[in-house]
Protein backbone atom coordinates (compact mmCIF):
# COMPACT_ATOMS: atom_id res chain seq x y z
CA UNK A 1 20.13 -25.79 -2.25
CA UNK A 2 20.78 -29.50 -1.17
CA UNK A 3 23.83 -28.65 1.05
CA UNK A 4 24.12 -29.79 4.14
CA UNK A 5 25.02 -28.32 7.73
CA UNK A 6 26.23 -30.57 10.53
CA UNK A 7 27.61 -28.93 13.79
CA UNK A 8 29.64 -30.69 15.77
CA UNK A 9 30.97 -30.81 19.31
CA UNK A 10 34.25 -29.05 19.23
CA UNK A 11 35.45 -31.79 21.30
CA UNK A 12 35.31 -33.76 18.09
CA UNK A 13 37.41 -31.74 15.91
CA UNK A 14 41.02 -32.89 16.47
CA UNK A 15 39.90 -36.67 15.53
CA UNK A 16 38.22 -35.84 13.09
CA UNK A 17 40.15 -33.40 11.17
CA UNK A 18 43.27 -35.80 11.67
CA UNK A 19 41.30 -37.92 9.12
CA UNK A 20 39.50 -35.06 7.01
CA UNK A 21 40.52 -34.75 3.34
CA UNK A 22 39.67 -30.85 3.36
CA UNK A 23 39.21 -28.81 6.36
CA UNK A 24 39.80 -25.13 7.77
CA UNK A 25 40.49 -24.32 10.58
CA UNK A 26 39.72 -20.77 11.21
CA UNK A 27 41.00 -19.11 14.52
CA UNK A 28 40.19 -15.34 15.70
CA UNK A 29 42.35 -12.69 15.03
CA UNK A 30 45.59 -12.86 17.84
CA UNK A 31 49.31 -12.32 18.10
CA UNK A 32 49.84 -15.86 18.80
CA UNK A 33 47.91 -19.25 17.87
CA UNK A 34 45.37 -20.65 19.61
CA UNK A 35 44.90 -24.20 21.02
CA UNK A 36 44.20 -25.97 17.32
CA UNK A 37 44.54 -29.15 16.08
CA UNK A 38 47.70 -29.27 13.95
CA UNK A 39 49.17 -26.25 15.79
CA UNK A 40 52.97 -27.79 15.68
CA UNK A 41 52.55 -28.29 11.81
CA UNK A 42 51.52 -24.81 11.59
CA UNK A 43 53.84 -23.14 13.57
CA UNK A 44 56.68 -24.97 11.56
CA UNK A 45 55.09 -23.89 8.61
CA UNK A 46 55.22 -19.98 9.61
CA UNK A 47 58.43 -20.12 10.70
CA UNK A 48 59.35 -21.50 7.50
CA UNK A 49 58.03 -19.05 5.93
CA UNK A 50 58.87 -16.09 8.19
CA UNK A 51 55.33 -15.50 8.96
CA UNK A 52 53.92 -13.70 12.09
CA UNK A 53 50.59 -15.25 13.57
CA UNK A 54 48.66 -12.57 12.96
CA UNK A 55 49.40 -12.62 9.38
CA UNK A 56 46.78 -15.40 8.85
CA UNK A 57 44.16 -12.62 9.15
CA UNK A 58 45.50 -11.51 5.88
CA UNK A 59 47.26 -14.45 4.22
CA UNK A 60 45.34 -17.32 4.93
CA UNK A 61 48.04 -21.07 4.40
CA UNK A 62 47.15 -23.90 2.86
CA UNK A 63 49.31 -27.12 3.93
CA UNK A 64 49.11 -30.60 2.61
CA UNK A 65 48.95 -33.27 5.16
CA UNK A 66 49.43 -37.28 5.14
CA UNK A 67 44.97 -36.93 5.15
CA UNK A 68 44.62 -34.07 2.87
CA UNK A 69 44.85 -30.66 2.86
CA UNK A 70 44.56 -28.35 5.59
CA UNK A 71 44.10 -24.11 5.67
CA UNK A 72 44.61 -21.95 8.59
CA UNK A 73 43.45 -18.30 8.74
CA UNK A 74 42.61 -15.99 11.23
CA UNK A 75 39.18 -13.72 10.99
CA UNK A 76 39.23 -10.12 12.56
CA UNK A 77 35.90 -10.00 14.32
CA UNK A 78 36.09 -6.24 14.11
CA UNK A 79 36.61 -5.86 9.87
CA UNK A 80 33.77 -5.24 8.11
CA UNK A 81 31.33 -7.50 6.43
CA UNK A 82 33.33 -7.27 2.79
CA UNK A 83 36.42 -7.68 3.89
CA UNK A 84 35.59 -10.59 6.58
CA UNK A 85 33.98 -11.89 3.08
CA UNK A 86 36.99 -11.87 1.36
CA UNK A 87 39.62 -13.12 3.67
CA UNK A 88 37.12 -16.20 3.98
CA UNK A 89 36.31 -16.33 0.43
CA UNK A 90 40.28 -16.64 0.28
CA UNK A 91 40.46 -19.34 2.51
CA UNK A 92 37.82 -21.42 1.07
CA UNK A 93 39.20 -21.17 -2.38
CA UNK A 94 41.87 -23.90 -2.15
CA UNK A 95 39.32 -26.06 -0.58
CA UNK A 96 36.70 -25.67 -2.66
CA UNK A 97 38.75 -25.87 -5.93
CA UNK A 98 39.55 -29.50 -5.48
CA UNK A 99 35.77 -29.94 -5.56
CA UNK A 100 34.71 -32.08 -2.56
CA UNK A 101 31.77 -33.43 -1.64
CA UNK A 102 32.36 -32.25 2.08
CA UNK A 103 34.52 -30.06 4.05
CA UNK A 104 35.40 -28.98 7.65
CA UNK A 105 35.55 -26.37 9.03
CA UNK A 106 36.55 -25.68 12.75
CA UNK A 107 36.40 -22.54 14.64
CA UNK A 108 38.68 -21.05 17.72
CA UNK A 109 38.07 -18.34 19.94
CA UNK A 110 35.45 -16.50 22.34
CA UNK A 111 31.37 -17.93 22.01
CA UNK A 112 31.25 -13.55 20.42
CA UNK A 113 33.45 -14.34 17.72
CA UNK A 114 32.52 -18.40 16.39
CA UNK A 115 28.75 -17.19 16.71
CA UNK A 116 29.15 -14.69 13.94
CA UNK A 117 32.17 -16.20 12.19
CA UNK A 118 30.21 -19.59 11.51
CA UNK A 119 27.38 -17.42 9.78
CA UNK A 120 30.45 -15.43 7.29
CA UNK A 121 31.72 -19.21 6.65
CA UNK A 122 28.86 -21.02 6.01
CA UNK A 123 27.78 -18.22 3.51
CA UNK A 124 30.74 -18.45 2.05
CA UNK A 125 31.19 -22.01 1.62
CA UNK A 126 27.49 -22.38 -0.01
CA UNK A 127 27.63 -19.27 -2.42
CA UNK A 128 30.62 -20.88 -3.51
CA UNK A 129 29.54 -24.76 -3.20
CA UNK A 130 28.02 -25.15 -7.03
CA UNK A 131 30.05 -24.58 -10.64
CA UNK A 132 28.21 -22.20 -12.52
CA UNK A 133 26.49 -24.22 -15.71
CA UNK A 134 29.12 -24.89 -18.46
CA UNK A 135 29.11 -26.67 -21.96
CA UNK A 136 32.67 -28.25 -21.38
CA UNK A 137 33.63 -31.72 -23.24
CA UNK A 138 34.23 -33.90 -19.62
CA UNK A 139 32.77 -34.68 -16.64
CA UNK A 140 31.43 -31.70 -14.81
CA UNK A 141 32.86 -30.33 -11.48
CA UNK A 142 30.55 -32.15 -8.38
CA UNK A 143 28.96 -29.72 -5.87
CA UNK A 144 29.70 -29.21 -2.20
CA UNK A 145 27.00 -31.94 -0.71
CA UNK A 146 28.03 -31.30 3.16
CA UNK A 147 30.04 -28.98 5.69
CA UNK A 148 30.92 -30.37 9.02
CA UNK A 149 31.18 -27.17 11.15
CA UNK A 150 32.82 -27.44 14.65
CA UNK A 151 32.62 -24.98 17.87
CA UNK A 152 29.69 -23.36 16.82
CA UNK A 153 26.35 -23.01 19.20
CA UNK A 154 23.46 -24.62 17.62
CA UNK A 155 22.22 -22.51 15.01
CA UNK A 156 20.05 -21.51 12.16
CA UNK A 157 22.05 -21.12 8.78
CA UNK A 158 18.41 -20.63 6.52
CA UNK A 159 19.35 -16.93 5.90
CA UNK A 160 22.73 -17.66 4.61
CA UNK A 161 21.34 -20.10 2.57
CA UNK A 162 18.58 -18.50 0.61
CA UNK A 163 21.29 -15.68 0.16
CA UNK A 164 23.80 -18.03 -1.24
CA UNK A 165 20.93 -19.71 -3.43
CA UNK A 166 19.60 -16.14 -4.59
CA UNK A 167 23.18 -15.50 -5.61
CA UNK A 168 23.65 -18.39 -7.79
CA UNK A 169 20.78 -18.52 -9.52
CA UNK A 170 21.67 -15.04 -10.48
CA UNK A 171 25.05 -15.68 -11.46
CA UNK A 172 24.05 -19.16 -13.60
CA UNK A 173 21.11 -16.93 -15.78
CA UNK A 174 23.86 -14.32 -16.11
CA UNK A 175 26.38 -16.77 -17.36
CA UNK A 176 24.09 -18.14 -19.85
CA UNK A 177 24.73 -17.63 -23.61
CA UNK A 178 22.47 -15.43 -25.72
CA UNK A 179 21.67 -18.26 -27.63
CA UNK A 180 20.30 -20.32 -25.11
CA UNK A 181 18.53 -17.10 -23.22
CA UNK A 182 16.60 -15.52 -25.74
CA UNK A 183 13.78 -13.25 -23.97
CA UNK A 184 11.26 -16.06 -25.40
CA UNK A 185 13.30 -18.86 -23.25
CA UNK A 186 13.62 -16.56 -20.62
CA UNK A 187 10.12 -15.70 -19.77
CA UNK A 188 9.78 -19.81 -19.95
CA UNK A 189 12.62 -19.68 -17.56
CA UNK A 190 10.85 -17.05 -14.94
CA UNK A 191 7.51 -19.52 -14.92
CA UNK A 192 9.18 -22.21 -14.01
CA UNK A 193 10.11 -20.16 -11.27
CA UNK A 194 7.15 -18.97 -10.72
CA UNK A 195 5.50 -21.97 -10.37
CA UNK A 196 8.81 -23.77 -7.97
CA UNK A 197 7.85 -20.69 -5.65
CA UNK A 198 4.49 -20.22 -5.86
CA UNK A 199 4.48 -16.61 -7.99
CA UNK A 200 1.96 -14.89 -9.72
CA UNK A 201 3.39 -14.14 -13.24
CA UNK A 202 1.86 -11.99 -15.72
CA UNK A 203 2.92 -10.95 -18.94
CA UNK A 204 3.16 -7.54 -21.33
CA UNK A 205 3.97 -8.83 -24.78
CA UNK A 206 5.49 -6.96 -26.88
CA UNK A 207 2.43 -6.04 -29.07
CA UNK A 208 0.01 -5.74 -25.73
CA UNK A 209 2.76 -2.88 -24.97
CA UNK A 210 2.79 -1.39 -28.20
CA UNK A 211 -1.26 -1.08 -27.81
CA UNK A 212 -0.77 0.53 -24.20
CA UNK A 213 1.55 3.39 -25.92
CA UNK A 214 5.11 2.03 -24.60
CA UNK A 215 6.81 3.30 -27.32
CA UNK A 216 10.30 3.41 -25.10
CA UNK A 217 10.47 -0.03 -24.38
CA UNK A 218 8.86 -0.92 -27.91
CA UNK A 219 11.18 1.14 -30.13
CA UNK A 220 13.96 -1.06 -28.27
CA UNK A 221 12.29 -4.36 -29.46
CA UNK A 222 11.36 -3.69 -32.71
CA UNK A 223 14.60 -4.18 -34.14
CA UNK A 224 14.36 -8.43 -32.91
CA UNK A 225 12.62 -9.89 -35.79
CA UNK A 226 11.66 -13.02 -33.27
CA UNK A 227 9.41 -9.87 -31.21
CA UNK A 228 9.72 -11.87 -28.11
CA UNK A 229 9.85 -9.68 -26.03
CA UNK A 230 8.10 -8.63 -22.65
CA UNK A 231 7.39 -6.92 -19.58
CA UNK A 232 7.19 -9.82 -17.20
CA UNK A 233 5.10 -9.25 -13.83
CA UNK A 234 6.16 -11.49 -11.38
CA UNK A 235 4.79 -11.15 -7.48
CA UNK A 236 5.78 -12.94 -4.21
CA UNK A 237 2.98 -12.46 -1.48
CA UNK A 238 4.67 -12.77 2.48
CA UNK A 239 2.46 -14.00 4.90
CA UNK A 240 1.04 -10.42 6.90
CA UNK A 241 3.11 -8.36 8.54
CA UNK A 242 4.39 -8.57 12.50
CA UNK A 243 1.44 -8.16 14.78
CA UNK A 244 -0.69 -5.05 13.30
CA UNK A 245 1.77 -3.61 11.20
CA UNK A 246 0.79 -3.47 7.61
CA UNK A 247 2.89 -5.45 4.91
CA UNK A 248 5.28 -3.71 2.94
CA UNK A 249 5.11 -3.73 -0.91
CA UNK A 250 8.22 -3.36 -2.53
CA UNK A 251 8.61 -3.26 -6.40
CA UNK A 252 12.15 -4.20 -7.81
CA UNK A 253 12.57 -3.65 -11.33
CA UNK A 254 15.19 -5.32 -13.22
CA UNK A 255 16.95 -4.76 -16.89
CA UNK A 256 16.99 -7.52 -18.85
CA UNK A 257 18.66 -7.57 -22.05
CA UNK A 258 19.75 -10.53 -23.01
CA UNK A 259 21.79 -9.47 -25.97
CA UNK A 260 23.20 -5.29 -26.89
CA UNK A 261 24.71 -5.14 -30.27
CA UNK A 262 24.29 -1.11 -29.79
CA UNK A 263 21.69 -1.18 -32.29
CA UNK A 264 22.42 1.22 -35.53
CA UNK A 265 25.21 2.68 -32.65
CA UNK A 266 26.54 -0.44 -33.27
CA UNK A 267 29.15 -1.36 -30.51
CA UNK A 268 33.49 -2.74 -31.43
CA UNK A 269 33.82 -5.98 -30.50
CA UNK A 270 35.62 -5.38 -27.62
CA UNK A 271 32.51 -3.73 -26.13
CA UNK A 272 29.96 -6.23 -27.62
CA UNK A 273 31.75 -9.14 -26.25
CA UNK A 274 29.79 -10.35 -22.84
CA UNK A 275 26.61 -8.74 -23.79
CA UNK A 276 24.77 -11.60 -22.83
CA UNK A 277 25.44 -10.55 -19.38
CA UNK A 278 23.38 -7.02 -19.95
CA UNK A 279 20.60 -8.48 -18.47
CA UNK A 280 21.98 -9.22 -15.07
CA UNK A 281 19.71 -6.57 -13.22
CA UNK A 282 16.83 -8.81 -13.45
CA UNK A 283 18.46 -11.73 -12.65
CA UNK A 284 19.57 -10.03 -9.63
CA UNK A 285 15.78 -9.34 -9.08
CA UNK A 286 15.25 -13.08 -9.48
CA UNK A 287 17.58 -14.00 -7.52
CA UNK A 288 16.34 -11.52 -4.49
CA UNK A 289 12.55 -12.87 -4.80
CA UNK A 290 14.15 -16.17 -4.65
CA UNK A 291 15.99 -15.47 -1.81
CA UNK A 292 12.71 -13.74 0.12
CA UNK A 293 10.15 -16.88 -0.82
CA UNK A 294 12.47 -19.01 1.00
CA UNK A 295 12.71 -17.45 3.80
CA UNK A 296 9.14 -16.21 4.00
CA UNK A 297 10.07 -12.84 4.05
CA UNK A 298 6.34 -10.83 5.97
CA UNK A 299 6.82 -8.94 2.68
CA UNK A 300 4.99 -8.06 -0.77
CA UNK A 301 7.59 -7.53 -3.57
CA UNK A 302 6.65 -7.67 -7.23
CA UNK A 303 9.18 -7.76 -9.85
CA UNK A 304 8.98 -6.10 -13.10
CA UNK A 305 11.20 -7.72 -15.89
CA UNK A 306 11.99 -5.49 -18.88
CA UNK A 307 13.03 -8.29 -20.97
CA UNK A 308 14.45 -7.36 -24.78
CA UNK A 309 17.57 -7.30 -27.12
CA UNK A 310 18.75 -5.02 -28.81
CA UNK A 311 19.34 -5.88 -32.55
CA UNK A 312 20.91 -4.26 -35.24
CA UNK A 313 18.19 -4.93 -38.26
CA UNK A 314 16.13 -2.81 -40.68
CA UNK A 315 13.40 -2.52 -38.50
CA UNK A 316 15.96 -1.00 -35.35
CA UNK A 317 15.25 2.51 -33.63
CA UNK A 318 17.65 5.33 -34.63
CA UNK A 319 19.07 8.60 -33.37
CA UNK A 320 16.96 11.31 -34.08
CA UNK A 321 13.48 9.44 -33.44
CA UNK A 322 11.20 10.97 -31.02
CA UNK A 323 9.13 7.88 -29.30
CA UNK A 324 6.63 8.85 -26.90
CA UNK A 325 6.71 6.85 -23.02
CA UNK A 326 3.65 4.43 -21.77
CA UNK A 327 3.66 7.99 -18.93
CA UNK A 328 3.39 10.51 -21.85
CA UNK A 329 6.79 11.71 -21.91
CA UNK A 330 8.19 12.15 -25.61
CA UNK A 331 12.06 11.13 -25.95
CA UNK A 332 14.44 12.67 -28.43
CA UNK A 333 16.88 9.60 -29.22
CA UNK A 334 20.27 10.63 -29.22
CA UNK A 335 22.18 7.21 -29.36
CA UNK A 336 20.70 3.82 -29.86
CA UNK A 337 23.53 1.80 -27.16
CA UNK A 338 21.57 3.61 -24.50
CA UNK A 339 18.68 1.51 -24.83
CA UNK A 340 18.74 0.20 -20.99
CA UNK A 341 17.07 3.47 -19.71
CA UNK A 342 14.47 2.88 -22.35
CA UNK A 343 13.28 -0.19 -21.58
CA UNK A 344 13.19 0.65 -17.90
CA UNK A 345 11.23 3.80 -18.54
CA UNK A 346 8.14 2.45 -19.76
CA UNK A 347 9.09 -1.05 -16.85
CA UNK A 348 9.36 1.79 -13.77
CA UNK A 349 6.10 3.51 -14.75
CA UNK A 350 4.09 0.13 -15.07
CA UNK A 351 6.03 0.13 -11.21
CA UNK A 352 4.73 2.69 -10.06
CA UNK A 353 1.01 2.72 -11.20
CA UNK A 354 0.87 -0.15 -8.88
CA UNK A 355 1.28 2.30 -6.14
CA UNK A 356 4.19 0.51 -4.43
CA UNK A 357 5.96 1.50 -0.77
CA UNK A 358 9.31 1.59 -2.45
CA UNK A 359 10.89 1.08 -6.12
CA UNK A 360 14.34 -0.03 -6.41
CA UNK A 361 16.12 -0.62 -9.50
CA UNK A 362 18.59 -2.59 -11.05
CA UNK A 363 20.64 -2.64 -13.79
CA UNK A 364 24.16 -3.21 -15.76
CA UNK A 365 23.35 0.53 -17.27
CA UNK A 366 26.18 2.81 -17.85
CA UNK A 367 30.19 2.90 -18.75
CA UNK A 368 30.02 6.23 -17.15
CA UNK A 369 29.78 3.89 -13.60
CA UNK A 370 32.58 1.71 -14.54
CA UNK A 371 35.19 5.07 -14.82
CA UNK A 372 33.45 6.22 -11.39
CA UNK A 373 34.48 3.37 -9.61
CA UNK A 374 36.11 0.25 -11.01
CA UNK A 375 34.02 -3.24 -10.80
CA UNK A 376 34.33 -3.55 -6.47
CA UNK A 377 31.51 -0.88 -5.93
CA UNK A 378 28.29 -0.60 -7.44
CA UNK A 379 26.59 2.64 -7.75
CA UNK A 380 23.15 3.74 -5.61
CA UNK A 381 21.12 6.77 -6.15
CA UNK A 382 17.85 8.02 -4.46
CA UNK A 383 15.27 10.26 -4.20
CA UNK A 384 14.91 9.75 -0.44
CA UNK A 385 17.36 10.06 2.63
CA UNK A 386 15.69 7.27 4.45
CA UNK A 387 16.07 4.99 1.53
CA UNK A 388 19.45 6.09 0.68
CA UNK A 389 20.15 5.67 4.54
CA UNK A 390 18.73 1.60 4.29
CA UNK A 391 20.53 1.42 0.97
CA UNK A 392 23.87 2.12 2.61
CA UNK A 393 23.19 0.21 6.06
CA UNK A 394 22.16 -2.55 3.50
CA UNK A 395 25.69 -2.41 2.13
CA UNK A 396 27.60 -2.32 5.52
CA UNK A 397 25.75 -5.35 6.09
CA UNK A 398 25.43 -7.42 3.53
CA UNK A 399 29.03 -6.73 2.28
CA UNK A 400 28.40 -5.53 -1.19
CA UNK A 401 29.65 -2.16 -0.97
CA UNK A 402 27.83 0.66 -2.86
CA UNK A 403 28.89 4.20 -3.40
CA UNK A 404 26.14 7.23 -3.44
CA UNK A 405 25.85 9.58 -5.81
CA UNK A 406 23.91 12.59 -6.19
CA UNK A 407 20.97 13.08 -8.59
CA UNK A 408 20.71 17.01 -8.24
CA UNK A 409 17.67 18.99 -10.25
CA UNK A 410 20.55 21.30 -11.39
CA UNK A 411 21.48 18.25 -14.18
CA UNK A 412 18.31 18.06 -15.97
CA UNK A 413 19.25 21.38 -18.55
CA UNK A 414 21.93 18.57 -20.02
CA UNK A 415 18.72 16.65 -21.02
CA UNK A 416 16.52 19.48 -22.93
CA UNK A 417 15.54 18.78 -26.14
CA UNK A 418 14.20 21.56 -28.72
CA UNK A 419 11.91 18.92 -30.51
CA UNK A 420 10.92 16.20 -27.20
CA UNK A 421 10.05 16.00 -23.71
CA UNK A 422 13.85 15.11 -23.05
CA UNK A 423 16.47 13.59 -24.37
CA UNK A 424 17.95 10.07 -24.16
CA UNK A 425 21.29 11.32 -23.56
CA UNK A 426 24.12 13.49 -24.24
CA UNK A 427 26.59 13.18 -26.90
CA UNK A 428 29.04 13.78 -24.56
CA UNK A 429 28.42 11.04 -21.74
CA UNK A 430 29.97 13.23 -19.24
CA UNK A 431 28.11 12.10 -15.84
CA UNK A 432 26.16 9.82 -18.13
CA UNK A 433 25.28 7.70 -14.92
CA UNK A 434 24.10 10.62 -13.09
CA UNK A 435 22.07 11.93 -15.94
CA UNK A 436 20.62 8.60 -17.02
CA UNK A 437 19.51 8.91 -13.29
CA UNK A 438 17.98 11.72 -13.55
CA UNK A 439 16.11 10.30 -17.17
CA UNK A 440 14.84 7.30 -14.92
CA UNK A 441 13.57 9.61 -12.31
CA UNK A 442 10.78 11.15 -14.78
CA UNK A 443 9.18 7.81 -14.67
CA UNK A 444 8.13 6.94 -11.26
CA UNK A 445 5.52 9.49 -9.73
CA UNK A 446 7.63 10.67 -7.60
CA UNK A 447 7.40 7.48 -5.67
CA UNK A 448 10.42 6.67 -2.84
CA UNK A 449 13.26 5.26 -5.24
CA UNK A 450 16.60 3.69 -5.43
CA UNK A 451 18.42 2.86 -8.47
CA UNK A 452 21.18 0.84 -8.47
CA UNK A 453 24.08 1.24 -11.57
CA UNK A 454 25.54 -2.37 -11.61
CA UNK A 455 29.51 -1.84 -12.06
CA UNK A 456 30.32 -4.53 -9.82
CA UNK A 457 28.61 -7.62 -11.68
CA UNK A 458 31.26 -8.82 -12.16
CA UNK A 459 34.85 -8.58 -10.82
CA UNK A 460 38.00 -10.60 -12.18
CA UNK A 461 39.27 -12.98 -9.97
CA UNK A 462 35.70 -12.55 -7.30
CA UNK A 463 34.81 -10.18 -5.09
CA UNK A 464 33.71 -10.69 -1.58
CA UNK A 465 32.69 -13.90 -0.68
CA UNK A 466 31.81 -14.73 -4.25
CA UNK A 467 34.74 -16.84 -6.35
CA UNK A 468 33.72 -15.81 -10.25
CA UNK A 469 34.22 -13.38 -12.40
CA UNK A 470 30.60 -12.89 -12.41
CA UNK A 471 29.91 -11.67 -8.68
CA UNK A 472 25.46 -11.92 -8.03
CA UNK A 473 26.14 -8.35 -6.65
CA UNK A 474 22.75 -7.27 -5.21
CA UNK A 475 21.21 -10.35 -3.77
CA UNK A 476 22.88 -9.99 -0.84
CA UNK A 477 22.06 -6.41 -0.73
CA UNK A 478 18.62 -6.35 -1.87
CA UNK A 479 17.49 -9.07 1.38
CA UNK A 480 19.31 -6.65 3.71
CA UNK A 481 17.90 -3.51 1.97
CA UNK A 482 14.39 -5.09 2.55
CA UNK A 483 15.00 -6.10 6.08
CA UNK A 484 16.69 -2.42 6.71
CA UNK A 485 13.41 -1.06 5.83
CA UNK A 486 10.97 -2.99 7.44
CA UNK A 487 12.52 -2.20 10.63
C-alpha cells in the first residue's frame, strides 16, 4: 500500500490545520474539551446544537471552515476494539468521502491514550484509503496518498498496514463480477500473488482430483462445462521461529465459489443475486497470507483454495447421488445449494494430510448463520478450548466480533443416512450451521480446528472500521488469531 505516514510535532498542529483542507482532530473521551485548535468554533458549534462534550465520543461533527473541513470526536480509551473502530470509522467517513490525497489528523490527551489511539486511526484511515475496483463511465475516485498525524510518539504503523492491505485485497476479489473471476482467472489471479510474495503455489485440477477420488469437490464442478476448476495450494514460509521454538504451521482453508446458481436446487433471484461474493472465504485467506508475508510473520501457513461454481447444466450433481470423499466417506446428497461443505470436504482433508498445527476455516456457508446473528457477528466453532479461547481473544482484539457456537456429538443422528456414510444435510435446515459443522468435522483427522461461518462479509452501511457494504471480515482476525497462538 503506497500510503504514507508522517508524524508531526504536536507543536505544529494549530498552523497547520488552520491551512489543512481535511483534518480530525480527535480528543480523548472528557466532560469538557481539551486545549485544540479550533476549540471556540467548536464550542459554538455544540452549543448550537445543544450538544454536551462528551457527546463527541458518540456523535462525532463535521464543520466546514474558510480552509476546509474540519471533524471533532472524542475516543473512549476504555471501549472495545469494535466499537473504538466504529466511532473512528465514523469520523473518517466525511473526510475520506471527499477523496483527498492527504489528511490530518491530530490527537489530544495523556501519552496512554494518543499511543494507542494513533494505531485505531491510522488503521482506519488506510483500510478505508482506496475505492474498491469499479466499471463506472468517469474518472475514478483518487486514493488517500498521505496522513499527517500529530501528537503521536514515534512509531511503527507496519502492522496496521498489512492489516488494512490484507483487507482490501479481500474486499476488491470479493467485489469482482463472476464474469471477470471465473475459477480459471482466479487461479491466474492467486500466481500473480504468488509470485508478488514469494509463494509456493501448486495446483489440483479438476481432473487430477477426480483421479485422487474427490468425488465431493468433483460432483460440485462437473456441472461448469469450462471444468476450471481447482484445489489451489498456496504456502508462505516465515523465517524460523523465536530463539529455539519450533515454527508453527497453520493451514487456512478458504471457500471459493465464484458463482452459486443452487445447482438443480436452483436458487430465486433474490437469493442468487451477489453470488459472486460466495467465494469470499478464500479471499479472506488471501488476504490473511498477504497480510503475514508482509510483515514476516516467524510462521508457516499454507492455504488451500477450493475454487469452483456451481452451475445449473446437464452434467450438474443432484439430490439423491451418493459421491464418495477424497477421505473415504460416502455422502448421501440431499440438496444441491449446499455445495460449500462439499467442496471444503475433500479441500480440509487435502489440509490435514499435511499434518498441520492448526486448521482454520473460512467460508460464506450457511443462511442458518445469517438468522443466528444478523451480518455484525460472524460465527466460530471448534474442536478445541485453546483454539476456541485464541479465536475469541482474536476477536476482542482485532475488533471483528465472533460468536461461539457449539458443535456437540449429540447432532450427528440429524445426519444418518440409510444408503451413505452421512448426509449432506437436512431437509429441514434447522441448526443447518451447526450441523454443516459437524459434516466438516468428519474431514480433518481429528486435527485442532476452527471454522469460521462468514455472516458478517458484508454489512450495509460498514461495519467496524471498514466503510463498504462488503466488510474483509477475517483478515483482521485471522493475523490476531495467529499471533494469539503463537504466544
Amino acid at each position: 500500500m503506497s500510503l504514507q505516514i508522517i508524524e508531526k510535532k504536536p507543536e505544529a498542529a494549530p498552523k497547520t490545520l488552520d491551512a489543512a483542507s481535511h483534518a480530525l482532530v480527535l480528543m480523548a473521551k472528557s466532560k469538557t474539551l481539551a486545549d485544540i485548535p479550533g476549540k471556540e468554533l467548536l464550542a459554538a458549534a455544540l452549543k448550537r446544537k445543544n450538544m454536551k462534550a462528551e457527546e463527541l465520543a458518540k456523535t462525532p461533527l463535521a464543520i466546514e471552515t474558510g480552509a476546509g473541513l474540519r471533524v471533532f470526536a472524542m475516543l473512549d480509551a476504555e471501549a472495545d476494539a469494535f466499537s473504538r473502530h466504529a466511532q473512528l470509522r465514523r469520523a473518517l467517513d466525511p473526510l475520506l468521502n471527499e477523496h483527498p490525497a492527504e489528511i490530518h489528523m491530530a490527537l489530544y490527551g495523556e501519552a496512554a491514550f494518543k499511543k494507542p489511539a494513533a494505531r485505531d486511526a491510522v488503521y482506519c484511515a488506510a483500510v478505508n484509503a482506496r475505492p474498491l475496483p469499479a466499471q463506472k463511465s468517469g474518472k475514478p475516485a483518487a486514493p488517500l496518498k498521505k496522513i499527517n498525524l500529530h501528537g503521536a510518539a514515534n512509531d511503527d504503523y507496519a502492522r496496521e498496514l498489512a492489516i488494512a492491505e490484507g483487507n482490501f485485497l479481500t474486499r476488491s476479489l470479493t467485489s469482482l463480477p463472476p464474469n471477470e473471476l471465473t475459477p480459471r482467472v482466479y487461479r491466474k489471479r492467486v500466481a500473480a500473488l504468488a509470485k508478488e510474495h514469494g509463494w509456493k503455489v501448486q495446483e489440483y485440477s479438476f481432473d487430477k482430483l477426480k483421479k485422487m477420488g474427490a468425488g465431493a469437490f468433483c460432483a460440485v464442478a462437473q456441472g461448469s462445462p469450462a471444468k476450471d476448476a481447482a484445489i489451489v495450494h498456496v504456502r508462505y514460509q516465515g523465517p524460523g521461529g523465536r530463539g529455539q521454538k519450533k515454527t508453527k504451521n497453520i493451514a487456512l482453508v478458504g471457500k471459493g465459489i465464484c458463482f452459486d446458481t443452487g445447482g438443480h436446487n436452483l436458487k430465486p433471484a433474490k437469493y442468487m443475486h451477489g453470488m459472486h461474493e460466495d467465494m469470499n472465504g478464500s479471499a479472506v485467506v488471501l488476504g490473511i497470507m498477504a497480510a503475514a508475508s508482509k510483515l514476516k510473520l516467524p510462521v508457516q501457513i499454507d492455504g488451500w483454495l477450493a475454487l469452483a461454481e456451481n452451475h445449473i447444466s446437464p452434467q450438474a450433481y443432484r439430490q439423491n447421488e451418493i459421491v464418495r470423499a477424497l477421505n473415504g466417506t460416502t455422502i448421501e446428497v440431499v440438496h444441491t445449494d449446499a455445495e460449500g461443505r462439499m467442496v471444503l470436504a475433500d479441500t480440509l482433508t487435502l489440509a490435514a494430510r499435511a499434518k498441520p498445527d492448526v486448521i482454520a476455516d473460512f467460508a460464506t456457508l450457511t443462511g442458518s448463520m445469517h438468522y443466528a446473528l444478523g451480518d455484525r457477528y460472524s460465527g466460530i466453532f471448534s474442536n478445541r478450548e485453546n483454539v476456541a479461547e485464541a479465536a475469541l481473544a482474536a476477536a476482542r482484539q482485532s475488533g471483528e466480533r465472533v460468536c461461539r457456537f457449539p458443535m456437540d456429538a449429540d447432532y450427528d443422528p440429524q445426519l444418518d443416512s440409510k444408503v451413505a456414510d452421512v448426509l449432506q444435510c437436512t431437509m429441514e435446515g434447522a441448526a443447518d450451521h451447526i450441523l454443516a459443522t459437524r459434516f466438516l468435522s468428519r474431514f480433518i483427522d481429528d486435527t485442532p480446528w476452527a471454522h469460521m461461518d462468514l455472516s458478517a462479509s458484508t454489512c450495509k452501511g460498514g461495519l467496524g472500521a471498514v466503510m463498504t457494504d462488503l466488510t474483509g471480515f477475517g483478515v483482521g482476525w485471522g493475523l490476531a488469531w495467529i499471533e494469539t497462538l503463537d504466544k
